[in-house]
N, C-alpha and C. Protein backbone atom coordinates (compact mmCIF):
# COMPACT_ATOMS: atom_id res chain seq x y z
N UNK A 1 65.10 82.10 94.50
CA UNK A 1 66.15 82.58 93.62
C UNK A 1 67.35 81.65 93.75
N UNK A 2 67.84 81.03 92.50
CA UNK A 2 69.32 80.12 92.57
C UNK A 2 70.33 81.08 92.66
N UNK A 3 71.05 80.86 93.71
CA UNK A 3 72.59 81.80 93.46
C UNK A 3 73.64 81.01 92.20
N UNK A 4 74.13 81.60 91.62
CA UNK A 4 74.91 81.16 90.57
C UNK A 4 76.76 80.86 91.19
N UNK A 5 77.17 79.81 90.90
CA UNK A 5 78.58 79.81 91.54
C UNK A 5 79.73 81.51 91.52
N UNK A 6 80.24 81.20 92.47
CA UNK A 6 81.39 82.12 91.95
C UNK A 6 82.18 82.07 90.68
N UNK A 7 82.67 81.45 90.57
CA UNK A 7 83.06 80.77 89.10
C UNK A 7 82.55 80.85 88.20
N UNK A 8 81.24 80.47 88.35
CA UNK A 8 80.28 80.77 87.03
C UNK A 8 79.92 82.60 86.50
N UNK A 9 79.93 83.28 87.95
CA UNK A 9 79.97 84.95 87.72
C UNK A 9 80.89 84.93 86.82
N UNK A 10 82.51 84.55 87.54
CA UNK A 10 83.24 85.60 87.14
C UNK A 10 83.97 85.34 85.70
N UNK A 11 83.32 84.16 85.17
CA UNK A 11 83.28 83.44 83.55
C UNK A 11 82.39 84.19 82.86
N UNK A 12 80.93 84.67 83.42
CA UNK A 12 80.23 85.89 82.68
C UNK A 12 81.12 87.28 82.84
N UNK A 13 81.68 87.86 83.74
CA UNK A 13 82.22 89.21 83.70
C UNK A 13 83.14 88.82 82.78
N UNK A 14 84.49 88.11 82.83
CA UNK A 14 85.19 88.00 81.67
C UNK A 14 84.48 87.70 80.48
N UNK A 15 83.85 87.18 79.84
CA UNK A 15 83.43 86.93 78.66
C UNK A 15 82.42 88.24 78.26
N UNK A 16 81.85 88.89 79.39
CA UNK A 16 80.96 90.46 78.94
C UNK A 16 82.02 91.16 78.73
N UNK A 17 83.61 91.13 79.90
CA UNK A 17 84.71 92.58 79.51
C UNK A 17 85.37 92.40 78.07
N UNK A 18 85.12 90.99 77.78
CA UNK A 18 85.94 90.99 76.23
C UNK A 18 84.88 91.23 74.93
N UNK A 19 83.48 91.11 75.80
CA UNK A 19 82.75 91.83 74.63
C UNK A 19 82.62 93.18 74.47
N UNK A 20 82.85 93.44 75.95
CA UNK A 20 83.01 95.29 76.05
C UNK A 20 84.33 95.54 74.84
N UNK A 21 85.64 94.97 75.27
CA UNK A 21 86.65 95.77 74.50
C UNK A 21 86.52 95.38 73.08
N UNK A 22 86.15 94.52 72.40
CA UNK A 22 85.72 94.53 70.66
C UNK A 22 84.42 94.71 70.56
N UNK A 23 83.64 95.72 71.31
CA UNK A 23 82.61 96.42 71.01
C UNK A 23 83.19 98.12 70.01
N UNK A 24 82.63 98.33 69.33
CA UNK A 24 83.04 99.75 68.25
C UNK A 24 82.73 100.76 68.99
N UNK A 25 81.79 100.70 69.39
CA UNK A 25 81.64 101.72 70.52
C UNK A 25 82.43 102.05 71.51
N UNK A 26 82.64 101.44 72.36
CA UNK A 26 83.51 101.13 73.47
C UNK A 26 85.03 101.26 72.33
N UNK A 27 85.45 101.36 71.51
CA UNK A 27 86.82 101.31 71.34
C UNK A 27 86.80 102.50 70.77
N UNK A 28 86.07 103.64 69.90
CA UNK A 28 85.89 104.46 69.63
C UNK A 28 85.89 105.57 70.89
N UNK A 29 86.01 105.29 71.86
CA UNK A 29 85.71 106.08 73.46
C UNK A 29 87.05 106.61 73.65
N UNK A 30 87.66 108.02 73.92
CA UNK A 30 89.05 108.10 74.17
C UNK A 30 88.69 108.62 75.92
N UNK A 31 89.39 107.37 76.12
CA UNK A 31 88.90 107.00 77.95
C UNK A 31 90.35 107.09 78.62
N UNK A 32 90.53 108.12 79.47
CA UNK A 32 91.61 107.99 80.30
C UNK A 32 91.97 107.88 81.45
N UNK A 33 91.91 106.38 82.26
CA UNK A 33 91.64 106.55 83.22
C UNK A 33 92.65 105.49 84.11
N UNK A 34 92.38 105.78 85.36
CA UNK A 34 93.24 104.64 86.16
C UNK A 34 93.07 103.40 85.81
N UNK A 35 91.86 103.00 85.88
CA UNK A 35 91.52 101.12 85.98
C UNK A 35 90.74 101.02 84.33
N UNK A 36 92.25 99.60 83.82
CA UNK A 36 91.27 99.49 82.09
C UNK A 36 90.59 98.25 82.54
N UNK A 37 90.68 98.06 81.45
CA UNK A 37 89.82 96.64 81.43
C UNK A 37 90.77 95.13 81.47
N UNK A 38 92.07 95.72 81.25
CA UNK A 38 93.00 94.81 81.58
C UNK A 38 92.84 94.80 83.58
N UNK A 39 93.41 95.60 83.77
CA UNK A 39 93.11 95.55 84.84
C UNK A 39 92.08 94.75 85.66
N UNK A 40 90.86 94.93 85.09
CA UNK A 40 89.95 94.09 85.80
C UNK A 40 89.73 92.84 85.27
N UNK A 41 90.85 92.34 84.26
CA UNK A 41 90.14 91.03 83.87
C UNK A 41 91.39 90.54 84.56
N UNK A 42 92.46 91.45 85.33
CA UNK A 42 93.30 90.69 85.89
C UNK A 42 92.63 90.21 87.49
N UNK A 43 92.03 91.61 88.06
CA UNK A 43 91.22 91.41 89.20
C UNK A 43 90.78 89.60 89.15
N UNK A 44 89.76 89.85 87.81
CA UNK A 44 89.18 88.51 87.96
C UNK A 44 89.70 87.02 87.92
N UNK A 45 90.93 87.58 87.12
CA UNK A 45 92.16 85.92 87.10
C UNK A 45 92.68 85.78 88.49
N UNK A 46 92.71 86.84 89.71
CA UNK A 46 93.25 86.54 90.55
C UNK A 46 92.34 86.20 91.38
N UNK A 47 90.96 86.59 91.54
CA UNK A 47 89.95 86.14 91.92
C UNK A 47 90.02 84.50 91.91
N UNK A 48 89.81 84.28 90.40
CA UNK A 48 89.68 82.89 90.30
C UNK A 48 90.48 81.86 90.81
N UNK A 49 91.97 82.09 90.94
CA UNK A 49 93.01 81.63 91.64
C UNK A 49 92.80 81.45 92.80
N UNK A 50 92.73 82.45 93.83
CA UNK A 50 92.18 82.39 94.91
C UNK A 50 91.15 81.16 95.01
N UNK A 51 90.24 81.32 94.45
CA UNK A 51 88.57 80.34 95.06
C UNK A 51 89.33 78.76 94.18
N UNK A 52 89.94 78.59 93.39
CA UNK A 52 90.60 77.64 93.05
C UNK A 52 91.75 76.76 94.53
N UNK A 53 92.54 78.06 94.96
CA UNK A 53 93.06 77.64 95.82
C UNK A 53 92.76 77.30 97.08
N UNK A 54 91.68 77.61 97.52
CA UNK A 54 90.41 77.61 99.01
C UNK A 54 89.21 77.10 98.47
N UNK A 55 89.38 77.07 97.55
CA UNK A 55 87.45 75.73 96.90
C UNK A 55 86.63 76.95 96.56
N UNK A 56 86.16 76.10 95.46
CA UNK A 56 84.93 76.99 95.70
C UNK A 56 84.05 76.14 95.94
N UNK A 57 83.66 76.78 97.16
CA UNK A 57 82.46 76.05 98.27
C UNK A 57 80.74 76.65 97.51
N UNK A 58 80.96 77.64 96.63
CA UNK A 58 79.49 77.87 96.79
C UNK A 58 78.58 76.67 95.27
N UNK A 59 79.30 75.59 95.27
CA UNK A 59 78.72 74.82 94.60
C UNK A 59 77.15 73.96 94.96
């Protein structure tokens, strides 16, 4: 099994959470909750910062 970079994940989760939020479905949902999806695409910008700033070694 190839492990896929970190980087390369967290370029699929952002690009799946922005298909989640202009999905009709998903926007039609009256969802009230602590964590949106902003939220986690911030998770992931800070993620990326991080492994930017310490390498990303899993190349």
């Amino acid at each position: 099994m190839t492990l896929q970079s970190l980087s390369q994940l967290m370029l699929q989760a952002q690009q799946l959470l922005t298909q989640i939020d202009q999905h009709p479905q998903y926007q039609a949902l009256q969802i009230d909750c602590d964590v949106t999806l902003s939220d986690v695409r911030q998770f992931f910008n800070t993620l990326q910062s991080e492994c930017q700033i310490k390498g990303d070694r899993t190349h």
